[in-house]
Structure formats: structure tokens, C-alpha cells
C-alpha atoms as a PDB file:
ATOM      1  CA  UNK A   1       0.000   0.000   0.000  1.00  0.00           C
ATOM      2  CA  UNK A   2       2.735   2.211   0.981  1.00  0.00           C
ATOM      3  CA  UNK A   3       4.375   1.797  -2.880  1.00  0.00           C
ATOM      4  CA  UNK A   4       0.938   2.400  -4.277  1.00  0.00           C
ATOM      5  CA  UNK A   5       0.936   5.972  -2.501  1.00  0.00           C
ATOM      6  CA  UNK A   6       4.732   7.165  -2.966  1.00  0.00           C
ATOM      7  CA  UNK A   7       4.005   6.331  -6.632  1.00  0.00           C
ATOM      8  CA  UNK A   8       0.765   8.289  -6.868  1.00  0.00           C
ATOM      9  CA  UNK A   9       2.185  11.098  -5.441  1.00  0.00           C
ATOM     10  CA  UNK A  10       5.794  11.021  -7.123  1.00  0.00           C
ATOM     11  CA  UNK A  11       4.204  10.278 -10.753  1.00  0.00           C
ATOM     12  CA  UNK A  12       0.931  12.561 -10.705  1.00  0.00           C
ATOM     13  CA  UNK A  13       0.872  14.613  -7.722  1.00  0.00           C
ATOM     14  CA  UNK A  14      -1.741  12.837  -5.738  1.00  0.00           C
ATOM     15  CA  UNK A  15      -2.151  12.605  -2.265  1.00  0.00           C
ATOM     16  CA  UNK A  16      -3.746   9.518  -1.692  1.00  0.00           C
ATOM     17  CA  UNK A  17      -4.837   8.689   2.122  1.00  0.00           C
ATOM     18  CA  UNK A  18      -3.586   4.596   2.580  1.00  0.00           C
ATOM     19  CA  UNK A  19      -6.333   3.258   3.313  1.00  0.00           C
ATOM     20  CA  UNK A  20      -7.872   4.602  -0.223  1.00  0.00           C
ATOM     21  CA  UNK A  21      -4.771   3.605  -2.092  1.00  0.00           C
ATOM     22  CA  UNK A  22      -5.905  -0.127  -1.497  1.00  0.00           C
ATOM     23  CA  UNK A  23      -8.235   0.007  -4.537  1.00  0.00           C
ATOM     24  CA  UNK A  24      -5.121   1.721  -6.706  1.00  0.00           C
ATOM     25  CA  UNK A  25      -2.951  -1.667  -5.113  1.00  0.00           C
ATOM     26  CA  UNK A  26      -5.461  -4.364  -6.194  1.00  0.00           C
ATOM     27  CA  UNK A  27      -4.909  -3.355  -9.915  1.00  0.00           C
ATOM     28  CA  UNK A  28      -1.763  -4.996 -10.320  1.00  0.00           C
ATOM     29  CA  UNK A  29      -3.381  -8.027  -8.464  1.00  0.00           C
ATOM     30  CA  UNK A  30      -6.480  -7.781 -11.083  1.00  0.00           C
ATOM     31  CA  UNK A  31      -4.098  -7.452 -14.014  1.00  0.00           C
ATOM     32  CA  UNK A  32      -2.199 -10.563 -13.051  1.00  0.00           C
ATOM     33  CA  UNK A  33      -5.112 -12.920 -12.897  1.00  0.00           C
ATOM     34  CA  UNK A  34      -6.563 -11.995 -16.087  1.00  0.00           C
ATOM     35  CA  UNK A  35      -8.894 -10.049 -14.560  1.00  0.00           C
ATOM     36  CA  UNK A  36      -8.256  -7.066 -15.915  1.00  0.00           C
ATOM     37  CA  UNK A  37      -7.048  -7.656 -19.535  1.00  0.00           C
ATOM     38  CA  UNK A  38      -4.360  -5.382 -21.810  1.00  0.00           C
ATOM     39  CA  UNK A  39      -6.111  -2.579 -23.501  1.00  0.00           C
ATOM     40  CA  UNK A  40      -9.055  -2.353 -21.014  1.00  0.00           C
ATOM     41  CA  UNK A  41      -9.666   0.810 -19.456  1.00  0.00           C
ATOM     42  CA  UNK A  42     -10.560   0.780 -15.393  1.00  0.00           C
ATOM     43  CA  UNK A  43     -10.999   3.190 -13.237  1.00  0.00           C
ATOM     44  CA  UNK A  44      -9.991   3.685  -9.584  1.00  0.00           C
ATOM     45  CA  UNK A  45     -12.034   6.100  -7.428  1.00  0.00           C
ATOM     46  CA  UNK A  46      -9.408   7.758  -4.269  1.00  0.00           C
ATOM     47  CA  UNK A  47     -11.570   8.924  -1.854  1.00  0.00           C
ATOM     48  CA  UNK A  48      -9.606  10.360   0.844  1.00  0.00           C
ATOM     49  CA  UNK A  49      -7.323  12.698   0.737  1.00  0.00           C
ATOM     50  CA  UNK A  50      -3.272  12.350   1.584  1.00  0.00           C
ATOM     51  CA  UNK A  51      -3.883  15.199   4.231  1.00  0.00           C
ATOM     52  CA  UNK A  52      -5.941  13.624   6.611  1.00  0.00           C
ATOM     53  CA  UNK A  53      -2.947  10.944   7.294  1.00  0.00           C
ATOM     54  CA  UNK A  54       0.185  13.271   7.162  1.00  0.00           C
ATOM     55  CA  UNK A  55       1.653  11.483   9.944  1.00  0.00           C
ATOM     56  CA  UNK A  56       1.453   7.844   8.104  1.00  0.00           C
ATOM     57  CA  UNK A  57       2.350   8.941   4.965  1.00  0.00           C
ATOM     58  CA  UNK A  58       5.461  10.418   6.176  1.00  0.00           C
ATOM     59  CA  UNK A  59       6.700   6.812   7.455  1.00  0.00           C
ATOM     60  CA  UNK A  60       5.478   5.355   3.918  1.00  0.00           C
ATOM     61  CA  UNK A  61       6.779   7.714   1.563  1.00  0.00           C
ATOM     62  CA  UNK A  62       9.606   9.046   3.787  1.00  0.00           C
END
């Protein structure tokens, strides 16, 4: 979760609280049992914002 986070926020500029970066982290697991196929588009809805977990963040991210 913590990778799914530092990369949001390194690649896009996102701020993604953990705990909402779960559903971002399960795509990889989707896309390696088929479940999500090559050239399908899916969408991944953050709800909570980096800044209510500054604290937490700061340990993942560093």
C-alpha cells in the first residue's frame, strides 16, 4: 500500500490517504489474474485525501 501511494504522489501529484490507495494496489493483483485484460480501461475512485494521514504517509513515503 505504501508503494501504491509514494508512486501516486511522485508520478501525478496525488495525495492519496492509505487506506484509499488499497483500490489503486489491487490493480496490479487484477491485471495478473486476467482479470483485468491489456487494452481495457478501469478506473480507480481515491476517496480520501493524503492530508488527513500526514503522519502515516510520512513513514510510507519518507
Amino acid at each position: 500500500m505504501g508503494g501504491v501511494s509514494a508512486a501516486l504522489s511522485s508520478s501525478s501529484g496525488y495525495i492519496a490517504q492509505p487506506t484509499s490507495a488499497t483500490a489503486a494496489a489491487a490493480i496490479d493483483v487484477f491485471r495478473e489474474r486476467g482479470a483485468i485484460r491489456p487494452g481495457e480501461t478501469t478506473v480507480v475512485v481515491l476517496t480520501g485525501s493524503g492530508l488527513k494521514a500526514p503522519g502515516t504517509l510520512r513513514e510510507l513515503i519518507g
